[in-house]
N, C-alpha and C. Protein backbone atom coordinates (compact mmCIF):
# COMPACT_ATOMS: atom_id res chain seq x y z
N UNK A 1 1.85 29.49 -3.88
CA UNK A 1 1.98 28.06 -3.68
C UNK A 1 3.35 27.70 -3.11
N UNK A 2 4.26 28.48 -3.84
CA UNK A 2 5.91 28.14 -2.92
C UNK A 2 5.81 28.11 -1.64
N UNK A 3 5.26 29.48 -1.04
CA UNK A 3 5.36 29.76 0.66
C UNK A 3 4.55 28.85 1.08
N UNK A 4 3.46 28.35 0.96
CA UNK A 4 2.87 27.43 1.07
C UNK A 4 3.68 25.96 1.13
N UNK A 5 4.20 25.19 0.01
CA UNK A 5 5.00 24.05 0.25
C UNK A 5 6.45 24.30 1.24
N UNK A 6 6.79 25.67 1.39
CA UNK A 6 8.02 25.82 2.20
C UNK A 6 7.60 25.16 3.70
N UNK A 7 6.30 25.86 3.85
CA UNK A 7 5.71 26.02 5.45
C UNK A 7 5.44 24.53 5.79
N UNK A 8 5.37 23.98 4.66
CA UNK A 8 4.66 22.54 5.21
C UNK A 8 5.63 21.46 4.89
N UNK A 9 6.51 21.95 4.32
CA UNK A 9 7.92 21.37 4.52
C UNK A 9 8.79 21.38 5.90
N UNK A 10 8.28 22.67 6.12
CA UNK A 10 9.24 23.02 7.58
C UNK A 10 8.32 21.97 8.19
N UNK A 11 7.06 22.38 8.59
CA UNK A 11 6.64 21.29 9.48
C UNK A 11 6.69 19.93 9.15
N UNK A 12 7.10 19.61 8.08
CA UNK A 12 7.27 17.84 7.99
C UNK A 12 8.45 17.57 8.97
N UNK A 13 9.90 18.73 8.30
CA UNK A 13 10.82 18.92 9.09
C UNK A 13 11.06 18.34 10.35
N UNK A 14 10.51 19.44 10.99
CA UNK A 14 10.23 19.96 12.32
C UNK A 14 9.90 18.65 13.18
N UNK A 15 8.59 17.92 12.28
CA UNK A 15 7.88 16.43 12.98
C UNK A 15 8.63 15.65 12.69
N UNK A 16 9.59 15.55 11.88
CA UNK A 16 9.83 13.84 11.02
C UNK A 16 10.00 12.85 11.82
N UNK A 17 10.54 13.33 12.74
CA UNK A 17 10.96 12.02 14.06
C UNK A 17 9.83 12.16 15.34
N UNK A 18 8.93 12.92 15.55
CA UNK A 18 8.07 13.21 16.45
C UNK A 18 7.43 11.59 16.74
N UNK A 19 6.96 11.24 16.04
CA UNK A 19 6.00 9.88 16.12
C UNK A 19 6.33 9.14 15.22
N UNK A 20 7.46 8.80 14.89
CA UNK A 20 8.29 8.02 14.11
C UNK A 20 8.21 6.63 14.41
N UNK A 21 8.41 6.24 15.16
CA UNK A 21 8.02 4.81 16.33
C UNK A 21 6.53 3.91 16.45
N UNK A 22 5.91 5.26 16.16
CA UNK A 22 4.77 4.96 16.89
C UNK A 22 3.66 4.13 15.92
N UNK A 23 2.85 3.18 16.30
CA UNK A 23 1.73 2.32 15.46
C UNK A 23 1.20 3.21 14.87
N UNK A 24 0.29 2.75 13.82
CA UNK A 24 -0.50 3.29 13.07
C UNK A 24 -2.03 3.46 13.93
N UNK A 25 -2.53 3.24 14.41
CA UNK A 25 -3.76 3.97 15.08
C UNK A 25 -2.91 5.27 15.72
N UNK A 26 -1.61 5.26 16.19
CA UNK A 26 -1.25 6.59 16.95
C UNK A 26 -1.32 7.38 15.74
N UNK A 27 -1.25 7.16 14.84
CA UNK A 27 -1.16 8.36 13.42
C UNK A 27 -2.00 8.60 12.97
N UNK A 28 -3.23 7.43 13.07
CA UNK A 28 -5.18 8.20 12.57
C UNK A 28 -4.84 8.88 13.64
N UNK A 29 -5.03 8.29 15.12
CA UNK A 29 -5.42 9.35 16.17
C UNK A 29 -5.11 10.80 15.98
N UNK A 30 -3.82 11.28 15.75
CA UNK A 30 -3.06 12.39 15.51
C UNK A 30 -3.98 12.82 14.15
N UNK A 31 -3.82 12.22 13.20
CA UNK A 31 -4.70 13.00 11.79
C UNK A 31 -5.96 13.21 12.44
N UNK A 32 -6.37 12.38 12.70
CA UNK A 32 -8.30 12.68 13.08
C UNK A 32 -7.80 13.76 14.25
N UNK A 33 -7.29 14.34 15.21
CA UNK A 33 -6.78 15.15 16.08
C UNK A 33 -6.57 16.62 15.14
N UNK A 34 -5.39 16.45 14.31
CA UNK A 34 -5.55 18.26 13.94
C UNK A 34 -6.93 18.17 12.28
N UNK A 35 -7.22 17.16 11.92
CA UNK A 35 -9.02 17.36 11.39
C UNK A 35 -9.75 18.19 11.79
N UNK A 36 -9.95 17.73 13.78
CA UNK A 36 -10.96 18.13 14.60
C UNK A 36 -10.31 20.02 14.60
N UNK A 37 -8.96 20.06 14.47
CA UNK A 37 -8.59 21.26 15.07
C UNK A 37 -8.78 22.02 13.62
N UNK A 38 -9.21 21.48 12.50
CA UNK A 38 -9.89 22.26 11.44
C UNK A 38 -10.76 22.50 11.40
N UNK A 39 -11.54 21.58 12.70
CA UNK A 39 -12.92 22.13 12.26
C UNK A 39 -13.30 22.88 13.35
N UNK A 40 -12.72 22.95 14.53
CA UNK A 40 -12.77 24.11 15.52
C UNK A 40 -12.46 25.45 14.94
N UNK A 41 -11.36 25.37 13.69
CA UNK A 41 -11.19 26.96 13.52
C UNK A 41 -12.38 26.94 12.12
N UNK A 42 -12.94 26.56 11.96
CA UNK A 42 -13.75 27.19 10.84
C UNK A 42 -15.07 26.86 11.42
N UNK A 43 -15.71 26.46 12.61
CA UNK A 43 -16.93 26.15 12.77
C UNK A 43 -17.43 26.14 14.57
N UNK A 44 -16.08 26.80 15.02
CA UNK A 44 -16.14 27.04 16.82
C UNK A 44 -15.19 27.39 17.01
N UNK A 45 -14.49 26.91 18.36
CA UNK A 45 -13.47 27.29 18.68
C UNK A 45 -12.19 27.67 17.99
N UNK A 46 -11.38 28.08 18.06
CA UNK A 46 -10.06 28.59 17.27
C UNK A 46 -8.91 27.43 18.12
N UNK A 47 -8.65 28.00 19.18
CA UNK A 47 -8.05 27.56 20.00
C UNK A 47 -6.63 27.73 19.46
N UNK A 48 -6.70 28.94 18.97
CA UNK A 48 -5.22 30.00 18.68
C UNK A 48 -4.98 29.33 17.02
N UNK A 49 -5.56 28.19 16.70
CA UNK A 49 -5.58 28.21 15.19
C UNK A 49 -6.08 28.71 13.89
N UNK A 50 -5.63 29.10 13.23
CA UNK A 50 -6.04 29.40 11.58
C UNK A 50 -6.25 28.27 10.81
N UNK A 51 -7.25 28.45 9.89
CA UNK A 51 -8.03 27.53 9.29
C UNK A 51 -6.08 27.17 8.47
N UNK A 52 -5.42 27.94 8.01
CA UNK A 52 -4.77 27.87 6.78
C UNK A 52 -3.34 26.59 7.78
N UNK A 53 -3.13 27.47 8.85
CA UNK A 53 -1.96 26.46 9.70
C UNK A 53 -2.92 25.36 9.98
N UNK A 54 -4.45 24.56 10.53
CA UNK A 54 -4.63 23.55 10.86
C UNK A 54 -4.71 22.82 9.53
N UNK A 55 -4.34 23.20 7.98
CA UNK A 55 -4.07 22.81 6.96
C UNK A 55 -3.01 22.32 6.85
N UNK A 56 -2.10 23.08 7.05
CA UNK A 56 -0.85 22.82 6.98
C UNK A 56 -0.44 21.84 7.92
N UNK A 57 -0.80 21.41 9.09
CA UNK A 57 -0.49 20.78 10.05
C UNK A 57 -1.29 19.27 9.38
N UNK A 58 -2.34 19.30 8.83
CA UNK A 58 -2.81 17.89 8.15
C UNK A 58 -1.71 17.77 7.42
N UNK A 59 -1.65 18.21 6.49
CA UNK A 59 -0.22 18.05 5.00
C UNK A 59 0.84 17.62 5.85
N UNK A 60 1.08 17.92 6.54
CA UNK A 60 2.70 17.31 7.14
C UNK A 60 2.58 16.16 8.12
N UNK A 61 1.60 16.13 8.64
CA UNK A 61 1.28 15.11 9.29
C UNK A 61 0.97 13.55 8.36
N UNK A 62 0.41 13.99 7.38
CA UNK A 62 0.07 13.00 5.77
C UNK A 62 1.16 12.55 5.46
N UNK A 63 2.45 13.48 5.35
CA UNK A 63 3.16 13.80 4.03
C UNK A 63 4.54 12.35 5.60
N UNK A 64 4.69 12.81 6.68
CA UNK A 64 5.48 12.03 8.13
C UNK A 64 4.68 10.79 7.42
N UNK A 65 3.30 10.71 8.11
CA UNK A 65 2.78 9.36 7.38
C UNK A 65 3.07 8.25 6.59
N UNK A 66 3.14 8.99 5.81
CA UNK A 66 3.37 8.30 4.39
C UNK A 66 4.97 7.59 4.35
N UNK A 67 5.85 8.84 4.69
CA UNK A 67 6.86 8.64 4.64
C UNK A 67 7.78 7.46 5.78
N UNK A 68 6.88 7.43 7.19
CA UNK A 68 7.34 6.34 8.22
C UNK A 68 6.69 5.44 7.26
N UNK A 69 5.54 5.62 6.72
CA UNK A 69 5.34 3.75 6.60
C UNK A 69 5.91 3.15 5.14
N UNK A 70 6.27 4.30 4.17
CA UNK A 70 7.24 3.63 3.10
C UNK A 70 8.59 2.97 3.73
N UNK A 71 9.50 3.50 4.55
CA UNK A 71 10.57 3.17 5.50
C UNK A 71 9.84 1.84 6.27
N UNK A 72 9.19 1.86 6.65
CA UNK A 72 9.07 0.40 7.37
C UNK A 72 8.56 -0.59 6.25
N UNK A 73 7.78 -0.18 4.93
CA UNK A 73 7.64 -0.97 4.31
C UNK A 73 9.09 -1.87 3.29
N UNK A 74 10.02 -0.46 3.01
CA UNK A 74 11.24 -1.05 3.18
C UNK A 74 11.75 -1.66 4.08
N UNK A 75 11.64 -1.21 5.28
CA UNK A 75 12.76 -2.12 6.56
C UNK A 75 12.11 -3.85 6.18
N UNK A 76 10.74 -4.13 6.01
CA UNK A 76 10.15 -5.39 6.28
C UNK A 76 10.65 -5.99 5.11
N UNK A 77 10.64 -5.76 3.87
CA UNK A 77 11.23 -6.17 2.72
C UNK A 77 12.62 -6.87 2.38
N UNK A 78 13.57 -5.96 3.22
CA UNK A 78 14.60 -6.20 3.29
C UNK A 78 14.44 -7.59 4.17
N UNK A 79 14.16 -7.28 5.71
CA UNK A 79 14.12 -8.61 6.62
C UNK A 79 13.69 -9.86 5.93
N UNK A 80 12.70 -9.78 4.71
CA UNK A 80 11.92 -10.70 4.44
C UNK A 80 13.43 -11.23 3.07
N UNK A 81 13.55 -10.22 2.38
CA UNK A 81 15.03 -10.85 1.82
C UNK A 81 16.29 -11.19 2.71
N UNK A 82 16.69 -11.05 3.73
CA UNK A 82 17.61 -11.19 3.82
C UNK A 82 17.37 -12.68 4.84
N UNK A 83 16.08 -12.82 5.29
CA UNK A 83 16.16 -14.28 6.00
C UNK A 83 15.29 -15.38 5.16
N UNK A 84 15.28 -14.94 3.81
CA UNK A 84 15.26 -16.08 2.74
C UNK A 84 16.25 -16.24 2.05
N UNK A 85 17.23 -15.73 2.16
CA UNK A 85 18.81 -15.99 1.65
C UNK A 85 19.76 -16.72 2.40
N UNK A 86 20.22 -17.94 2.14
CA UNK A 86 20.31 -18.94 2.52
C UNK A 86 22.07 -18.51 2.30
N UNK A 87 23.26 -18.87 3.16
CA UNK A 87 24.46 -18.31 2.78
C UNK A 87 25.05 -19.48 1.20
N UNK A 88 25.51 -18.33 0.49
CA UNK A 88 26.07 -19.10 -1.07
C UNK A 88 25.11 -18.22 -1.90
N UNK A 89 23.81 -17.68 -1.35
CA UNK A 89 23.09 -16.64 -1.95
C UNK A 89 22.07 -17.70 -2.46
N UNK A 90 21.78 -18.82 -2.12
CA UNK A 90 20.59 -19.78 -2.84
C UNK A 90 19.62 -19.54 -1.64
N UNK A 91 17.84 -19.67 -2.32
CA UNK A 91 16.85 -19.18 -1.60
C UNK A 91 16.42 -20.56 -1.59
């Protein structure tokens, strides 16, 4: 299980800023994208993938996910406090 969370750490790594920017349909697109490339290696094509890396490539792709949209759910929070704060600190 270690080598396992290492590998899919590296690839969170590796992505963190890859599609960082980008809307949320660009990030189903991309998940539903290496899905399909799970199901090419266990049910057709390979297309140079292993069932175990197009795993790993969901997990980090989830794990970027999650993590851009907690950060923007902070960034909006903040904006939303800081332009209901009126200067003297009264809302």
């Amino acid at each position: 299980m270690n080598e396992i969370m290492k590998r899919i750490k590296e690839l969170v790594k590796e992505h963190s800023v890859t599609w960082r920017d980008k809307p949320e349909t660009y990030w189903f697109v991309r998940l539903v994208e290496e899905v399909g490339r799970l199901g090419n290696t266990l049910f057709g094509e390979g297309y140079g993938y292993m069932p175990d890396e197009a795993l790993r490539c969901i997990a980090s792709t989830c794990i970027n996910w999650l993590e851009m949209r907690e950060e923007r759910e902070a960034q909006s929070s903040f904006k939303i406090t800081i332009t209901g704060v009126t200067p003297g600190g009264k809302q």
